[in-house]
C-alpha atoms as a PDB file:
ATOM      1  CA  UNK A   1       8.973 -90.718  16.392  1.00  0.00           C
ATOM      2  CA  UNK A   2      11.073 -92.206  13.682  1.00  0.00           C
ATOM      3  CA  UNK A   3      14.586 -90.859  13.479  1.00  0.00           C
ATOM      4  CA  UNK A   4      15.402 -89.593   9.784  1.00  0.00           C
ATOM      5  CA  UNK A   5      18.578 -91.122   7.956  1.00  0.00           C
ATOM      6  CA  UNK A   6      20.671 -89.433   6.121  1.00  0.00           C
ATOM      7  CA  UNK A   7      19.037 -90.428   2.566  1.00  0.00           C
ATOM      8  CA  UNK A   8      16.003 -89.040   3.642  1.00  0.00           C
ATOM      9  CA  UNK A   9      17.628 -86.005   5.047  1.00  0.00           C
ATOM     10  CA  UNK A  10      19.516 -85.324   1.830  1.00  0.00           C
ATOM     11  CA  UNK A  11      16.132 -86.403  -0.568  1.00  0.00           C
ATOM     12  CA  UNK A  12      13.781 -83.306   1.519  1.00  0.00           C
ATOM     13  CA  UNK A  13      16.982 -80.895   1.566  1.00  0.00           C
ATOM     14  CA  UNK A  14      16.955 -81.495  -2.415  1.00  0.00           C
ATOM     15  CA  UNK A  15      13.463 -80.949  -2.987  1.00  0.00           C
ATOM     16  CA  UNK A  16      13.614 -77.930  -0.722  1.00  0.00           C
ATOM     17  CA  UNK A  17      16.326 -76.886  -3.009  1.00  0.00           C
ATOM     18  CA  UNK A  18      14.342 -77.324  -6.157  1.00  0.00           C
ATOM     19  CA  UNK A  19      11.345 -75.961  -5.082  1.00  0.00           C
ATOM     20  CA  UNK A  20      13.659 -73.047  -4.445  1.00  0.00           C
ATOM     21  CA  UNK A  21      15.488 -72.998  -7.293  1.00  0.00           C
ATOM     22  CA  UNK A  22      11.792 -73.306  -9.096  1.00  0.00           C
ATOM     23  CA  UNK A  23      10.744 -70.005  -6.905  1.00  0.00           C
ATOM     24  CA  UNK A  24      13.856 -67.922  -8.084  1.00  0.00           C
ATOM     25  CA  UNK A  25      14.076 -68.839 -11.459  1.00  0.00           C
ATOM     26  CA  UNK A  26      10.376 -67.545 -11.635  1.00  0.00           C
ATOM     27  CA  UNK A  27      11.628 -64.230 -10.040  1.00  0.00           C
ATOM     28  CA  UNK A  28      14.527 -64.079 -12.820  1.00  0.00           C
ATOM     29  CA  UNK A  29      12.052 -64.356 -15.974  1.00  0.00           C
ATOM     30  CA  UNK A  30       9.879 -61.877 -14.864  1.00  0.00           C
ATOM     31  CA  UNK A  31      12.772 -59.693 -13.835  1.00  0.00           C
ATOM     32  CA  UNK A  32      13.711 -60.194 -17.497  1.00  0.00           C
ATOM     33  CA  UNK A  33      10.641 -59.415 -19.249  1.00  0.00           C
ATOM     34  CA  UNK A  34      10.915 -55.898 -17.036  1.00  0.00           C
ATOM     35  CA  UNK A  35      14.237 -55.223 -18.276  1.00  0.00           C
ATOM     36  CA  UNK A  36      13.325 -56.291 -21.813  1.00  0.00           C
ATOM     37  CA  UNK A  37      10.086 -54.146 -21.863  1.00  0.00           C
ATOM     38  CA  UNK A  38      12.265 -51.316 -20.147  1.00  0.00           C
ATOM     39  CA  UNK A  39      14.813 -51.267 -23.042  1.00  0.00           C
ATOM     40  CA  UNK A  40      12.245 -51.387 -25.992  1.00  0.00           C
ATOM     41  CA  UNK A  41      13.082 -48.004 -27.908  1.00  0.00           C
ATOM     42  CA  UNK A  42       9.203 -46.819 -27.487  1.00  0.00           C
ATOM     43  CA  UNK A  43       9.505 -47.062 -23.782  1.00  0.00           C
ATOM     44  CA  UNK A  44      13.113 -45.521 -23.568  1.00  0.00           C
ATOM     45  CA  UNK A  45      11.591 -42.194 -25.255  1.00  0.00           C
ATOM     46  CA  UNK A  46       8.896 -42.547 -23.192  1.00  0.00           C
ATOM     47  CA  UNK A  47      10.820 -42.487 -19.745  1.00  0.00           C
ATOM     48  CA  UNK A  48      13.191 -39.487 -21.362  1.00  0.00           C
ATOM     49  CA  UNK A  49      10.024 -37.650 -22.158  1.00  0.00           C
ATOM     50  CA  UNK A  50       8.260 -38.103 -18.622  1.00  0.00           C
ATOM     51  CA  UNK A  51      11.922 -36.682 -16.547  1.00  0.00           C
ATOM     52  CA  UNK A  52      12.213 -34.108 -18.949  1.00  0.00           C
ATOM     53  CA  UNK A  53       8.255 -32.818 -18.473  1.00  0.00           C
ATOM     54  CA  UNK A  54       9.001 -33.693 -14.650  1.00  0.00           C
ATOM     55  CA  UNK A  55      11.291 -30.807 -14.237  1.00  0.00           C
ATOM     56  CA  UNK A  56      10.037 -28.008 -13.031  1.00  0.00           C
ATOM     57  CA  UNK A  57      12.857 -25.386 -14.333  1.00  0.00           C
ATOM     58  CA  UNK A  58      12.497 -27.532 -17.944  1.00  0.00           C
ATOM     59  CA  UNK A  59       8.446 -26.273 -17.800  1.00  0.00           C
ATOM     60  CA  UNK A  60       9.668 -22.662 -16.299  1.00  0.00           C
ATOM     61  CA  UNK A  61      11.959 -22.918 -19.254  1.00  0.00           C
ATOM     62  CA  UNK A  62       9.887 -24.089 -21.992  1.00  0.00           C
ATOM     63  CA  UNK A  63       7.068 -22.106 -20.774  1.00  0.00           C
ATOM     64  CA  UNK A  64       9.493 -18.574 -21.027  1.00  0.00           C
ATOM     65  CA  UNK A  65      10.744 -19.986 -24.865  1.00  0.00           C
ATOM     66  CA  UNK A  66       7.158 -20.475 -26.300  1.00  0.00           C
ATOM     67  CA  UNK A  67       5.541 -16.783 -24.920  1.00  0.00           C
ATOM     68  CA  UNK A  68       8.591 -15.359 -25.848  1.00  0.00           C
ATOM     69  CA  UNK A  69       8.441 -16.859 -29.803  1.00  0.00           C
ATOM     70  CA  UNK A  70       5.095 -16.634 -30.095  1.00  0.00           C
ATOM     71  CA  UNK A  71       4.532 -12.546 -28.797  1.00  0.00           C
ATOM     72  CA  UNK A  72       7.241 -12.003 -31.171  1.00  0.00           C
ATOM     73  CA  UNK A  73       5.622 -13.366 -33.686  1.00  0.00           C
ATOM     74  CA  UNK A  74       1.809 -12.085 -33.125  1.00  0.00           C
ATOM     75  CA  UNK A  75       3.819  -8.251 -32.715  1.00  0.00           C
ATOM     76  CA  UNK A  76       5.298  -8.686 -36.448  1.00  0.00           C
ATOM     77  CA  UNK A  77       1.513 -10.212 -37.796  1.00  0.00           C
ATOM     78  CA  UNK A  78       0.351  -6.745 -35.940  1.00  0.00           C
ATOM     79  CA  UNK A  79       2.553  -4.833 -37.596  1.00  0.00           C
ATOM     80  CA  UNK A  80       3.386  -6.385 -40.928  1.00  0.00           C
ATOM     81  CA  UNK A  81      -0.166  -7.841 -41.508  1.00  0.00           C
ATOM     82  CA  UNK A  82      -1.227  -8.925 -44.988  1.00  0.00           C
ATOM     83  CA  UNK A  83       1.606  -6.126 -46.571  1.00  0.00           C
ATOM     84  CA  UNK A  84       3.910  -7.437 -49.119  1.00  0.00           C
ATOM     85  CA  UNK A  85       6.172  -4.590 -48.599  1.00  0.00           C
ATOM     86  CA  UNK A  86      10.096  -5.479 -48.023  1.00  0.00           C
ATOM     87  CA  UNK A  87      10.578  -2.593 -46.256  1.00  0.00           C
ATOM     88  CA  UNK A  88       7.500  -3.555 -44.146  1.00  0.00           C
ATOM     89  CA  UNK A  89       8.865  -7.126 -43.856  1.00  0.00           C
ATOM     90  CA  UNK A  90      12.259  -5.904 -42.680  1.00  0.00           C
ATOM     91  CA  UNK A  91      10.585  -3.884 -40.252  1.00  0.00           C
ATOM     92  CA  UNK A  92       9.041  -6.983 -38.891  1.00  0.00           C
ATOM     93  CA  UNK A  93      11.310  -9.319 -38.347  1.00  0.00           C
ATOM     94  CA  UNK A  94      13.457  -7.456 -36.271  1.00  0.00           C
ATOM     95  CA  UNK A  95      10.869  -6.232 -34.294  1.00  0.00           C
ATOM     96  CA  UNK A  96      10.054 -10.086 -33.799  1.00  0.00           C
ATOM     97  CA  UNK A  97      13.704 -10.472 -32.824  1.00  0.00           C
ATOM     98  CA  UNK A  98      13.394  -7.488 -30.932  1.00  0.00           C
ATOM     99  CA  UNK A  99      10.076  -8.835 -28.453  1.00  0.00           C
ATOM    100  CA  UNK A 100      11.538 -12.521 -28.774  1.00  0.00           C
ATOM    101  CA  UNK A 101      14.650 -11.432 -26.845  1.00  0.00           C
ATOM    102  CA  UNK A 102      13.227  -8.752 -24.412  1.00  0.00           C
ATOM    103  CA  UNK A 103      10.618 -11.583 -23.222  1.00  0.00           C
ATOM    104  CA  UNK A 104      13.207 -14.198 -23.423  1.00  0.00           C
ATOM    105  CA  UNK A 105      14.978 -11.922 -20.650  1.00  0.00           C
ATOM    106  CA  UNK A 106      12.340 -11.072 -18.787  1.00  0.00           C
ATOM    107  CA  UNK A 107      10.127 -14.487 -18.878  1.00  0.00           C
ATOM    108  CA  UNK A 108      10.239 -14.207 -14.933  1.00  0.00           C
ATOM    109  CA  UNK A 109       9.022 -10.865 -14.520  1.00  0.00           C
ATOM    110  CA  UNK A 110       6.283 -11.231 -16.528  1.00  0.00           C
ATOM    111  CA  UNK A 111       5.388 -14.628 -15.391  1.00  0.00           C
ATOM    112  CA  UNK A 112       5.180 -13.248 -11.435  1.00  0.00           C
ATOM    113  CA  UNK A 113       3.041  -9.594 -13.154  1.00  0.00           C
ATOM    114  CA  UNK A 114       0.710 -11.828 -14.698  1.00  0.00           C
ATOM    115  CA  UNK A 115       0.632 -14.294 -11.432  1.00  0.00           C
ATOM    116  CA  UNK A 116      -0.414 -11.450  -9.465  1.00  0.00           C
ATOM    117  CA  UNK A 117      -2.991 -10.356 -11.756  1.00  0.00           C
ATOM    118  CA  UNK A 118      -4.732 -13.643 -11.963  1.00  0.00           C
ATOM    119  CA  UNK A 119      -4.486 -13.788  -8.238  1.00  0.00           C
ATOM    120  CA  UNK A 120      -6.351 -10.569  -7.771  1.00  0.00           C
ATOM    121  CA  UNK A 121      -8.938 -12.229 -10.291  1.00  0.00           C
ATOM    122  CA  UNK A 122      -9.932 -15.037  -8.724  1.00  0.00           C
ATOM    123  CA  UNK A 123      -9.766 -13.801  -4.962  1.00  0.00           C
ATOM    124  CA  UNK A 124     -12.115 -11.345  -5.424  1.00  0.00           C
ATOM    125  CA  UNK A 125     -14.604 -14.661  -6.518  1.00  0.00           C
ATOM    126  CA  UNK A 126     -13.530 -16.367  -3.528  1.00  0.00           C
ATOM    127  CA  UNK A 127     -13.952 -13.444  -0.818  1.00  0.00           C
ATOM    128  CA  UNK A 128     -17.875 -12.971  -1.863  1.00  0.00           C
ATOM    129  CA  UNK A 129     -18.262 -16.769  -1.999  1.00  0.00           C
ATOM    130  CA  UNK A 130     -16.777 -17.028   1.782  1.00  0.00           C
ATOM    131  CA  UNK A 131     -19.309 -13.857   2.950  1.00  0.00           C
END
């Protein structure tokens, strides 16, 4: 076996470094197109969007908000229909106001009542399909 000098020894610890240094720097621009594609407005409203709709209490939330507008709103179309009555008007809106907040309060409630009835719908399906 030849013994190495020093040159040598110094030329293969060089090129190990390079090939290295080659490696990382590979790592680095990659790491940067992540970041740069991570930072892009488009994908920053994106990521907001997908922990917000993540959250289960934001959904419970959300969900509670929406049946609460919109069964105030279909009672005051019940009531107020087609009429162009101000009195009739008046009437409506606050009985919107009115079934917005009492749902608003009670989103829960009627969440778990209507839970329960769905439940008792569908087991009844799955009992006769089991027998």
């Amino acid at each position: 076996m030849t013994t190495q000098t020093a040159s040598e020894r110094l030329k293969e610890s060089i090129r190990l470094l390079e090939i290295k240094q080659e490696e990382e720097g590979k790592i680095l621009k990659e790491q940067l197109r992540i970041t740069y594609e991570s930072l892009k407005p488009v994908n920053l409203i994106k990521s907001s969007l997908k922990e917000i709709t993540s959250s289960v209490e934001v959904k419970n939330d959300l969900f509670g908000a929406i049946m609460s507008i919109l069964s105030g709103y279909l009672t005051k179309r019940m009531v107020v229909g087609s009429e162009s009555n101000v009195f009739m008007k008046l009437i409506g809106a606050l009985l919107q106001f009115g079934v917005t907040g009492l749902i608003a309060k009670n989103a829960d409630t009627i969440r778990e009542f209507f839970s329960v009835i769905i439940d008792k719908l569908v087991r009844p399906a799955e009992e006769t399909t089991q027998t």
